[in-house]
PDB file of N, CA and C in Angstrom:
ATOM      1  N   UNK A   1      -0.542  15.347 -33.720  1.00  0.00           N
ATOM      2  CA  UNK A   1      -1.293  15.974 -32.649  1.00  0.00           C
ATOM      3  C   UNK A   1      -2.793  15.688 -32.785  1.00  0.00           C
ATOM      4  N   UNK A   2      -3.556  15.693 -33.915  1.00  0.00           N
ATOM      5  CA  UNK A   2      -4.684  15.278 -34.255  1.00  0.00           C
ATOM      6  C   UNK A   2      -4.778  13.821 -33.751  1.00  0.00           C
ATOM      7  N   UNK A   3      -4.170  12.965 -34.064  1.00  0.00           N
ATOM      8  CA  UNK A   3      -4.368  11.636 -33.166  1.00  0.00           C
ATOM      9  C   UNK A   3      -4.364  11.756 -32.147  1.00  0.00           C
ATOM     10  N   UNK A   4      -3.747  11.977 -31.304  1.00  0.00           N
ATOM     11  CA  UNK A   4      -3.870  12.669 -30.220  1.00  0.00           C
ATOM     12  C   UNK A   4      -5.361  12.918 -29.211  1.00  0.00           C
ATOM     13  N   UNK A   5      -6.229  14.263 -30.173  1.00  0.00           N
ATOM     14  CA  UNK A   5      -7.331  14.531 -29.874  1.00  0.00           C
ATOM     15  C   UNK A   5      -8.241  13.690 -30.255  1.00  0.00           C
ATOM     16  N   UNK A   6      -8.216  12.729 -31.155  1.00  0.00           N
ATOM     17  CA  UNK A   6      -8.804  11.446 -31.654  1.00  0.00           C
ATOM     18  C   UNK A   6      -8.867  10.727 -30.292  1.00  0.00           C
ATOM     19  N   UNK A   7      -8.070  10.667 -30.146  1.00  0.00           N
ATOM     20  CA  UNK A   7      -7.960   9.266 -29.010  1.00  0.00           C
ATOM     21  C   UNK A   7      -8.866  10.063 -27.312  1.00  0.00           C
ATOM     22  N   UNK A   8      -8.362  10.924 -27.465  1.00  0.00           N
ATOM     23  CA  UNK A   8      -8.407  11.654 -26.146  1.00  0.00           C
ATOM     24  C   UNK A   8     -10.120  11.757 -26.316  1.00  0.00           C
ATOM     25  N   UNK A   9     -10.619  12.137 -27.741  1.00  0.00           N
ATOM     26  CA  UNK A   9     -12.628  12.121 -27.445  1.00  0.00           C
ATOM     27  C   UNK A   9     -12.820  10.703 -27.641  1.00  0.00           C
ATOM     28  N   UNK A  10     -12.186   9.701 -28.198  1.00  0.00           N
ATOM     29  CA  UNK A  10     -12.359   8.484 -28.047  1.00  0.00           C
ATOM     30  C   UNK A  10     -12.792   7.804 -26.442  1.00  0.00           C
ATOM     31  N   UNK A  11     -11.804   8.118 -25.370  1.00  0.00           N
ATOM     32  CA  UNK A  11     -11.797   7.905 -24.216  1.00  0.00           C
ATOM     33  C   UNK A  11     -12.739   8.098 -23.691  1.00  0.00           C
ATOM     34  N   UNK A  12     -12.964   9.776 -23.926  1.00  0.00           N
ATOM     35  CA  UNK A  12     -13.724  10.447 -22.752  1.00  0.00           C
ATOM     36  C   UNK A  12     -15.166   9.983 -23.333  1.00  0.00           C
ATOM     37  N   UNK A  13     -15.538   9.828 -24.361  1.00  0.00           N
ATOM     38  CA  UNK A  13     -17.066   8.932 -24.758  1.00  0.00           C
ATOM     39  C   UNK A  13     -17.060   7.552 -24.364  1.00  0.00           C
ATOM     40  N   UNK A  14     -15.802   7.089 -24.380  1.00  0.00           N
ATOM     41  CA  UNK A  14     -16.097   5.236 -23.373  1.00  0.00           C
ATOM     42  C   UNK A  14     -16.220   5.776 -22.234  1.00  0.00           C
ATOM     43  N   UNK A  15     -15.809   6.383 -21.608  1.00  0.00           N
ATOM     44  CA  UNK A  15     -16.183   6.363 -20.073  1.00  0.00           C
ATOM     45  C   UNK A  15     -17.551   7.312 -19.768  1.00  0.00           C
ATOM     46  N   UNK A  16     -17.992   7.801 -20.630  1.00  0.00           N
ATOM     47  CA  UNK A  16     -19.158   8.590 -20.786  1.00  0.00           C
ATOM     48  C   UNK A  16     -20.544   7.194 -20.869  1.00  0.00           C
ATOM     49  N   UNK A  17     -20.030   6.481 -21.765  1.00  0.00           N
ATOM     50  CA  UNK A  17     -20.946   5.281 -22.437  1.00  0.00           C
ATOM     51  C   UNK A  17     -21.352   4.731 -21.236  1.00  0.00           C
ATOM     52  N   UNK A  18     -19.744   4.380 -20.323  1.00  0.00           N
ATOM     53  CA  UNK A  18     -19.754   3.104 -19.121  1.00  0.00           C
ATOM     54  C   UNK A  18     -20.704   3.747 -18.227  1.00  0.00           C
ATOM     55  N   UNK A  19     -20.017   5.319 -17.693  1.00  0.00           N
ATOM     56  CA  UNK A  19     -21.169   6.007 -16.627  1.00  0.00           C
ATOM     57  C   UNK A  19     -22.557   5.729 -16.596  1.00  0.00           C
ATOM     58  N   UNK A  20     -22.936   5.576 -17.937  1.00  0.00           N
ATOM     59  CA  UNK A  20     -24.446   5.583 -18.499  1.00  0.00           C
ATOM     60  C   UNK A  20     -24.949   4.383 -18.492  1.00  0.00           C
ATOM     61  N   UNK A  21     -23.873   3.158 -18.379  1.00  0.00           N
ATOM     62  CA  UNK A  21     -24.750   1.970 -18.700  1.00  0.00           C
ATOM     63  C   UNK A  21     -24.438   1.461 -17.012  1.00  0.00           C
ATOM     64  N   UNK A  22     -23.704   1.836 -16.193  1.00  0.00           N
ATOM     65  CA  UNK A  22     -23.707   1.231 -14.861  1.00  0.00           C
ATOM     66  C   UNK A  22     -23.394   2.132 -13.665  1.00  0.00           C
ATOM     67  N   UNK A  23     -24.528   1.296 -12.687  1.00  0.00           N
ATOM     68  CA  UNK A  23     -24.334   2.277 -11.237  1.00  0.00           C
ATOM     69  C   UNK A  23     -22.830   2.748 -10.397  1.00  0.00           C
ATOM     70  N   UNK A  24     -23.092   3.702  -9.754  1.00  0.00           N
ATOM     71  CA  UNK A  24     -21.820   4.068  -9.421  1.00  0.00           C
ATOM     72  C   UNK A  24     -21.442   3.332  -7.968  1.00  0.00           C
ATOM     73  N   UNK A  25     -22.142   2.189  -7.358  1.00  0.00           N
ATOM     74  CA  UNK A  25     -21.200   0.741  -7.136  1.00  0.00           C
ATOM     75  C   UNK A  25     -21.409  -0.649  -7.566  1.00  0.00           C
ATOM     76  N   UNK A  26     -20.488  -1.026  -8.279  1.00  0.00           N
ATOM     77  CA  UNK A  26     -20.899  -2.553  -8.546  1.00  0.00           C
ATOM     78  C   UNK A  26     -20.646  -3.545  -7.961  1.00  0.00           C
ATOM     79  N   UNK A  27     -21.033  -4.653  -8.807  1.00  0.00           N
ATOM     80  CA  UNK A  27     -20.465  -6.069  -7.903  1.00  0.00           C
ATOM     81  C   UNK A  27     -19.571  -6.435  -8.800  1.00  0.00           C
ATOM     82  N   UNK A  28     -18.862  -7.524  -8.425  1.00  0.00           N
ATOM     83  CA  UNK A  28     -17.991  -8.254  -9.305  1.00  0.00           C
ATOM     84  C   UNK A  28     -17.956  -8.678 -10.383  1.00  0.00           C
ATOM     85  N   UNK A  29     -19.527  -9.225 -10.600  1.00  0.00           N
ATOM     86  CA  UNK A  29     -19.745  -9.245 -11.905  1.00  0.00           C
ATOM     87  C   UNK A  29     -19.939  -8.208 -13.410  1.00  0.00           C
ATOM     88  N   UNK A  30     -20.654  -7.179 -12.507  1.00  0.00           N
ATOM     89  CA  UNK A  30     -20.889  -6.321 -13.245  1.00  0.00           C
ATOM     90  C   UNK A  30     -19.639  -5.553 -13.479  1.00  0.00           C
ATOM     91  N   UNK A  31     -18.063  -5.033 -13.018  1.00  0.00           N
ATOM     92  CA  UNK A  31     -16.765  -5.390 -13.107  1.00  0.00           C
ATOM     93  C   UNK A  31     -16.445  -6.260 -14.286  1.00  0.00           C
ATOM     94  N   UNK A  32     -16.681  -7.263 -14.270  1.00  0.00           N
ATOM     95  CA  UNK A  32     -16.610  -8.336 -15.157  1.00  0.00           C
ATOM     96  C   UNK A  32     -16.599  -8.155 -16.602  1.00  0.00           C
ATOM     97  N   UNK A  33     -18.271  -7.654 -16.602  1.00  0.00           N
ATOM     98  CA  UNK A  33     -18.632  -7.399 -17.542  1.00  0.00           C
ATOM     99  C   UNK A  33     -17.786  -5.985 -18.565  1.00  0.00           C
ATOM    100  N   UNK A  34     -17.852  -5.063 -17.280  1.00  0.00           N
ATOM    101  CA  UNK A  34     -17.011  -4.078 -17.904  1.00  0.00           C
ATOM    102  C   UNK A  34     -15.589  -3.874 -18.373  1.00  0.00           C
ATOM    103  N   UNK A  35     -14.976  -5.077 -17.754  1.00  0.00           N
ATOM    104  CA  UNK A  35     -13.658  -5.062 -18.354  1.00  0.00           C
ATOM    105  C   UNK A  35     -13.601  -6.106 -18.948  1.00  0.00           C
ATOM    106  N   UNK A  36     -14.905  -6.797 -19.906  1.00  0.00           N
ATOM    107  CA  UNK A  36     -14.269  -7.713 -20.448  1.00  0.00           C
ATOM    108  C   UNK A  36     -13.643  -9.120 -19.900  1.00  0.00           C
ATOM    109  N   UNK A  37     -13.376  -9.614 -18.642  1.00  0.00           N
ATOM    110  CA  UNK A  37     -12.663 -10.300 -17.864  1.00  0.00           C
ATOM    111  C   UNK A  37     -13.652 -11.536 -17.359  1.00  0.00           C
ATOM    112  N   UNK A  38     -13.474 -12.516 -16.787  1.00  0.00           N
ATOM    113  CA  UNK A  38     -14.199 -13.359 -15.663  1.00  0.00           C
ATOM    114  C   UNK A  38     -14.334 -12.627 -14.164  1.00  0.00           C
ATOM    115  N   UNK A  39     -14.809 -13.082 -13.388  1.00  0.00           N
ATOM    116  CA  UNK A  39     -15.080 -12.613 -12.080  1.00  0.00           C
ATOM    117  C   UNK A  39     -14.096 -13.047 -11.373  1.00  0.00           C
ATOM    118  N   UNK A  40     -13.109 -14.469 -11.364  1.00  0.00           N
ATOM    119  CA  UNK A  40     -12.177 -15.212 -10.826  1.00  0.00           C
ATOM    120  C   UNK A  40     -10.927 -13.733 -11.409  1.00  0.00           C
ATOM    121  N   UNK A  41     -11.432 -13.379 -12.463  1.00  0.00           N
ATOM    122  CA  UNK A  41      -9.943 -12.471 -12.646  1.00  0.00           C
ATOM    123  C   UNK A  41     -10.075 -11.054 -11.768  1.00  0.00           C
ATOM    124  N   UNK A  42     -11.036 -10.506 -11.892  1.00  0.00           N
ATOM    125  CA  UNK A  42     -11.558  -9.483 -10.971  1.00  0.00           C
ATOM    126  C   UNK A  42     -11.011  -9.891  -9.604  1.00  0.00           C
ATOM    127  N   UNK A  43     -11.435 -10.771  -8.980  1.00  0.00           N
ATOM    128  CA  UNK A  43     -10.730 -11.170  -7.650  1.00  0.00           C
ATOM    129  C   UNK A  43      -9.315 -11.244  -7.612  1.00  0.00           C
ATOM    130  N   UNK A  44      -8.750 -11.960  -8.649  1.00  0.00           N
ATOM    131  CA  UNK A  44      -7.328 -11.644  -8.858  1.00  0.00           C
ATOM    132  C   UNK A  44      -6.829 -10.550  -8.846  1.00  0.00           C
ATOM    133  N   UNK A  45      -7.290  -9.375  -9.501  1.00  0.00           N
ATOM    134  CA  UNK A  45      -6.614  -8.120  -9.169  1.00  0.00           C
ATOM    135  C   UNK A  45      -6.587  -7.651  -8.320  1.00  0.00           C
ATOM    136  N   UNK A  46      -8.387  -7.721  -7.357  1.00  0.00           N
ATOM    137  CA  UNK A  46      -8.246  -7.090  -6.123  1.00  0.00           C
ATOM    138  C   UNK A  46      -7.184  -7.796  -5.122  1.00  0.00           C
ATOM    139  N   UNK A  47      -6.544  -8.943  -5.196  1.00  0.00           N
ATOM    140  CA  UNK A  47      -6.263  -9.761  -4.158  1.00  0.00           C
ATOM    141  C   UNK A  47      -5.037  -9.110  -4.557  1.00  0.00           C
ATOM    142  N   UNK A  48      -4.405  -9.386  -5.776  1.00  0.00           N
ATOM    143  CA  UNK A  48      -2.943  -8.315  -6.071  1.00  0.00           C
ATOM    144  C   UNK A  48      -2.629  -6.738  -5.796  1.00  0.00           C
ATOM    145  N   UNK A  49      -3.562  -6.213  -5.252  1.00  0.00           N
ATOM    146  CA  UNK A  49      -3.694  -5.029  -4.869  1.00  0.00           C
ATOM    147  C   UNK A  49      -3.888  -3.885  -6.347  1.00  0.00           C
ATOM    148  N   UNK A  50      -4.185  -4.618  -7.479  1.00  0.00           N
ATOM    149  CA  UNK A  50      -4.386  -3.679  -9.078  1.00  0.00           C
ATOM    150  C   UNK A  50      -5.956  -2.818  -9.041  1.00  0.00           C
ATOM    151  N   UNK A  51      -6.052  -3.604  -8.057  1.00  0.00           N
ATOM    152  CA  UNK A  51      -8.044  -2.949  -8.554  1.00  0.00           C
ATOM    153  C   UNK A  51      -8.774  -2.858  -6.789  1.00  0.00           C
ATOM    154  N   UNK A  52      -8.898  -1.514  -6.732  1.00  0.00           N
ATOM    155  CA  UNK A  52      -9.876  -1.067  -5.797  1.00  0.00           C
ATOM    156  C   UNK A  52     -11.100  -1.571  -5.125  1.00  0.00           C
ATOM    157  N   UNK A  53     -11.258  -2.225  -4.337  1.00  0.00           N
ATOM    158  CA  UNK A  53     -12.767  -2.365  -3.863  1.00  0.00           C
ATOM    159  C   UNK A  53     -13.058  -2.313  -1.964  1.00  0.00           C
ATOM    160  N   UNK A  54     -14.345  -2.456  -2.366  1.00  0.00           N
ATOM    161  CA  UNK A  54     -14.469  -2.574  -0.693  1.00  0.00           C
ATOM    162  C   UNK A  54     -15.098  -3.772  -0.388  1.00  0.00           C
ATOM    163  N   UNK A  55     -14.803  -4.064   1.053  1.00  0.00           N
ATOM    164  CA  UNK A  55     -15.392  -5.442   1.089  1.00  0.00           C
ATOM    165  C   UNK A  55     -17.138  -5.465   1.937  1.00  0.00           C
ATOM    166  N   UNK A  56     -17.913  -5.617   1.284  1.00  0.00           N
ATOM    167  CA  UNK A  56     -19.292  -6.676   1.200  1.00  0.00           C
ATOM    168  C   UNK A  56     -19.880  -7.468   2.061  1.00  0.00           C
ATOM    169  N   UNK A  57     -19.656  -8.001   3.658  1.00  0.00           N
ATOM    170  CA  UNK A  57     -19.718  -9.269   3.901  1.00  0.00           C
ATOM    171  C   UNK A  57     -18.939  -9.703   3.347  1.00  0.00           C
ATOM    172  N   UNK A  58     -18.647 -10.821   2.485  1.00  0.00           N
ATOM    173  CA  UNK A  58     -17.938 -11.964   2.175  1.00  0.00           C
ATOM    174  C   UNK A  58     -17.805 -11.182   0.613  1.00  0.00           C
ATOM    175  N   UNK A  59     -18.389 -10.786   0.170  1.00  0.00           N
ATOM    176  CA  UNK A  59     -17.872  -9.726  -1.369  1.00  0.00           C
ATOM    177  C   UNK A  59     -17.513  -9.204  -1.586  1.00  0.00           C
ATOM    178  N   UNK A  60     -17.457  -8.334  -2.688  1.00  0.00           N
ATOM    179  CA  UNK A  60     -16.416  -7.079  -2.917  1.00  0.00           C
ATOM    180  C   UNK A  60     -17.740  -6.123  -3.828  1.00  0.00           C
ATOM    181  N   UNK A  61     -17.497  -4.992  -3.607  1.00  0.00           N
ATOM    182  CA  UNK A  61     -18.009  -3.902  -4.461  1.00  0.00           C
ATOM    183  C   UNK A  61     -16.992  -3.130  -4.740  1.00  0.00           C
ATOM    184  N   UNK A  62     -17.138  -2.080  -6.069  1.00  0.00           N
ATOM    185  CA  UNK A  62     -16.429  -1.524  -6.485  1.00  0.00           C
ATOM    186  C   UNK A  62     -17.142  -0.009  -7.259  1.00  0.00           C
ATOM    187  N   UNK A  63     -16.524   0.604  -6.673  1.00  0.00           N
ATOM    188  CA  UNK A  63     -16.671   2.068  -7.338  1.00  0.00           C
ATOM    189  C   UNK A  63     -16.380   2.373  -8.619  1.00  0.00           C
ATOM    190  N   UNK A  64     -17.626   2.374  -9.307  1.00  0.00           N
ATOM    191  CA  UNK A  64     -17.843   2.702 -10.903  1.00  0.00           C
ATOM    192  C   UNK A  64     -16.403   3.856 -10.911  1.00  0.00           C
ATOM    193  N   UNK A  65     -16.271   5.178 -10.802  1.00  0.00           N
ATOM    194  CA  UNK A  65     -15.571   5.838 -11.091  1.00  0.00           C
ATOM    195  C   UNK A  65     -13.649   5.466 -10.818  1.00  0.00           C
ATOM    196  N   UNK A  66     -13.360   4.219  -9.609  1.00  0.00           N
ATOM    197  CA  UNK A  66     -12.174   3.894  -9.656  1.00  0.00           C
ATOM    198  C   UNK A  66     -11.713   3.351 -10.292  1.00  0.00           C
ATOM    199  N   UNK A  67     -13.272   1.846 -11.052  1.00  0.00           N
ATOM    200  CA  UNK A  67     -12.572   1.010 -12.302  1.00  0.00           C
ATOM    201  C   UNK A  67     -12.165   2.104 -13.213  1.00  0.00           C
ATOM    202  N   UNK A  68     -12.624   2.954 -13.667  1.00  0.00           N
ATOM    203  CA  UNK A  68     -12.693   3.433 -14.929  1.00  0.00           C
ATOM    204  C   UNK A  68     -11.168   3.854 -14.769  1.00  0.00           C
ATOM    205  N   UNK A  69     -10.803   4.903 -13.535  1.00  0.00           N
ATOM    206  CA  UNK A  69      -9.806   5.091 -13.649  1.00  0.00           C
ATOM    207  C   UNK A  69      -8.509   4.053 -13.662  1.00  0.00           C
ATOM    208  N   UNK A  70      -8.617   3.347 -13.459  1.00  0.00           N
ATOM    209  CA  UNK A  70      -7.812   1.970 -13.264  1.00  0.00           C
ATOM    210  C   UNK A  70      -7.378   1.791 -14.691  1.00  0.00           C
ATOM    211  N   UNK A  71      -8.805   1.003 -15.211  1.00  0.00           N
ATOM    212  CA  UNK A  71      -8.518   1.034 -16.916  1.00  0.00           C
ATOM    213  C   UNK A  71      -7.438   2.229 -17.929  1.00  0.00           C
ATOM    214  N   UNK A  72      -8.288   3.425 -17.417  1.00  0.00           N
ATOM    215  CA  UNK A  72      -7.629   4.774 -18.165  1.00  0.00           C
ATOM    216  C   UNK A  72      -6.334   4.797 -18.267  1.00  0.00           C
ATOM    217  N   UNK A  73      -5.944   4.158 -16.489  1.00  0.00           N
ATOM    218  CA  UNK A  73      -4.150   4.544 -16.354  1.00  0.00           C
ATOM    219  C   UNK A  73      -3.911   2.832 -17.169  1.00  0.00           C
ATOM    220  N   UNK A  74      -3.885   2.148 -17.504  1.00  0.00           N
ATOM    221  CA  UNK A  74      -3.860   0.897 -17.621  1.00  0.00           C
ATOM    222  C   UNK A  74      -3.557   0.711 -19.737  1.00  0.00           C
ATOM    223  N   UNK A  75      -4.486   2.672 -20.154  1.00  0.00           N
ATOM    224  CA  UNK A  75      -4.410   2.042 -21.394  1.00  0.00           C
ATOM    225  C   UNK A  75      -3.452   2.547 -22.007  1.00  0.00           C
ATOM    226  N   UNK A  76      -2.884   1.767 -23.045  1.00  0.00           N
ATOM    227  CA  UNK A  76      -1.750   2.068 -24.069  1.00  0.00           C
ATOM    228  C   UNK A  76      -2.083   2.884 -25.270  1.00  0.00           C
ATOM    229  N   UNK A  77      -1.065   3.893 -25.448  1.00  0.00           N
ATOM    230  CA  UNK A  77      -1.017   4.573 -26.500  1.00  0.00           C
ATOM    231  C   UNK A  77       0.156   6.202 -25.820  1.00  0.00           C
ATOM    232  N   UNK A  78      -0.459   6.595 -26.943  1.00  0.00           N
ATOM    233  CA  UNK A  78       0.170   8.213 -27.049  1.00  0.00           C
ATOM    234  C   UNK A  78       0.521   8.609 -26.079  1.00  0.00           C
ATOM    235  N   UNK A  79      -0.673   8.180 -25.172  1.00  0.00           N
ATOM    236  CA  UNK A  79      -0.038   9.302 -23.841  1.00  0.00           C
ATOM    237  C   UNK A  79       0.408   8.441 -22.477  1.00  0.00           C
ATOM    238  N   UNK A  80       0.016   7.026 -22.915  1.00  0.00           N
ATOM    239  CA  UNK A  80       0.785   5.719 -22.211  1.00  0.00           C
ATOM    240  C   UNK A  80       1.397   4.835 -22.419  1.00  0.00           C
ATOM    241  N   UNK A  81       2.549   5.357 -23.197  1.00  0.00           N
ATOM    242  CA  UNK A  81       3.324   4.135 -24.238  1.00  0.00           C
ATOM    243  C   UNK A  81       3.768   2.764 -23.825  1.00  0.00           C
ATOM    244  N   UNK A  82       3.628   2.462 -22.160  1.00  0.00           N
ATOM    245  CA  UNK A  82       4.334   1.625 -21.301  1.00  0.00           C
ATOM    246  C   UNK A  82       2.835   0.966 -20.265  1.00  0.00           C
ATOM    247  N   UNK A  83       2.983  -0.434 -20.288  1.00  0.00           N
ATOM    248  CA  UNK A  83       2.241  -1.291 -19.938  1.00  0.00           C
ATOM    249  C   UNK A  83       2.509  -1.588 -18.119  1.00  0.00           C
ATOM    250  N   UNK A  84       2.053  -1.855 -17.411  1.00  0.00           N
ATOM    251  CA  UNK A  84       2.157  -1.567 -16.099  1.00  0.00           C
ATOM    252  C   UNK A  84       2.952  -2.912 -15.700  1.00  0.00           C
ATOM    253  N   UNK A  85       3.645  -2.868 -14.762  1.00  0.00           N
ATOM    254  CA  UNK A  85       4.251  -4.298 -14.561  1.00  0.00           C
ATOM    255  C   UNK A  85       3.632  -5.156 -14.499  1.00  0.00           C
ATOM    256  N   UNK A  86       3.547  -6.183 -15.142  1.00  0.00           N
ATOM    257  CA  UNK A  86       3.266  -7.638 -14.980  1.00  0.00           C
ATOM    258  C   UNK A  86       1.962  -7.657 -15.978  1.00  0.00           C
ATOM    259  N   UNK A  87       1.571  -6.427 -16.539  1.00  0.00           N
ATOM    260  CA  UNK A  87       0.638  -6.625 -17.905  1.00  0.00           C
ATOM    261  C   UNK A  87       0.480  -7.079 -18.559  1.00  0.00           C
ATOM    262  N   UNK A  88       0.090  -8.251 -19.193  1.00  0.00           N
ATOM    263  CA  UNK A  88       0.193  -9.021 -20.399  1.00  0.00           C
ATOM    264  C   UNK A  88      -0.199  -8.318 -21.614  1.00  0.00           C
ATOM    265  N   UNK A  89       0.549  -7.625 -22.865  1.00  0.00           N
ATOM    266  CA  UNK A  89      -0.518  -7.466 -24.165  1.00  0.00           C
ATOM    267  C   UNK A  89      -0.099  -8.333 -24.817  1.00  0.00           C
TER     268      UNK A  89
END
């Protein structure tokens, strides 16, 4: 159960960190940056329907608070033992 609460203040300080280091809409890149990913993959998700955005003119923005949640449901462990279809780990 202690792991558990480990993980659970683990979380809630990454998404505390992310709030703090980026505005609450981004661009693709800045996406990018936050998950670690390329921008070509970012487009990939939105185009697969995995990741939230709105469209820009010809771009995409994205709501700081939907990536996060995206990620959250996305991560593995204790309280998400199961990887979302088509997930690669």
């Amino acid at each position: 159960m202690t792991d558990d609460l480990d993980l659970s203040h683990v979380r809630a300080r990454a998404v505390e960190d992310i709030r703090s280091q980026y505005p609450p809409l981004l661009t693709t890149a800045q996406v990018g940056e936050m998950m670690q990913c390329t921008v070509g993959e970012v487009r990939d998700q939105v185009h697969r329907g995995e990741l939230p955005a709105v469209r820009w003119g010809q771009q995409f923005r994205f709501f700081r608070d939907e990536v996060l949640a995206v990620l959250l449901k996305r991560t593995l462990g204790p309280s998400n033992e199961h990887a979302p279809a088509g997930r690669k780990t």
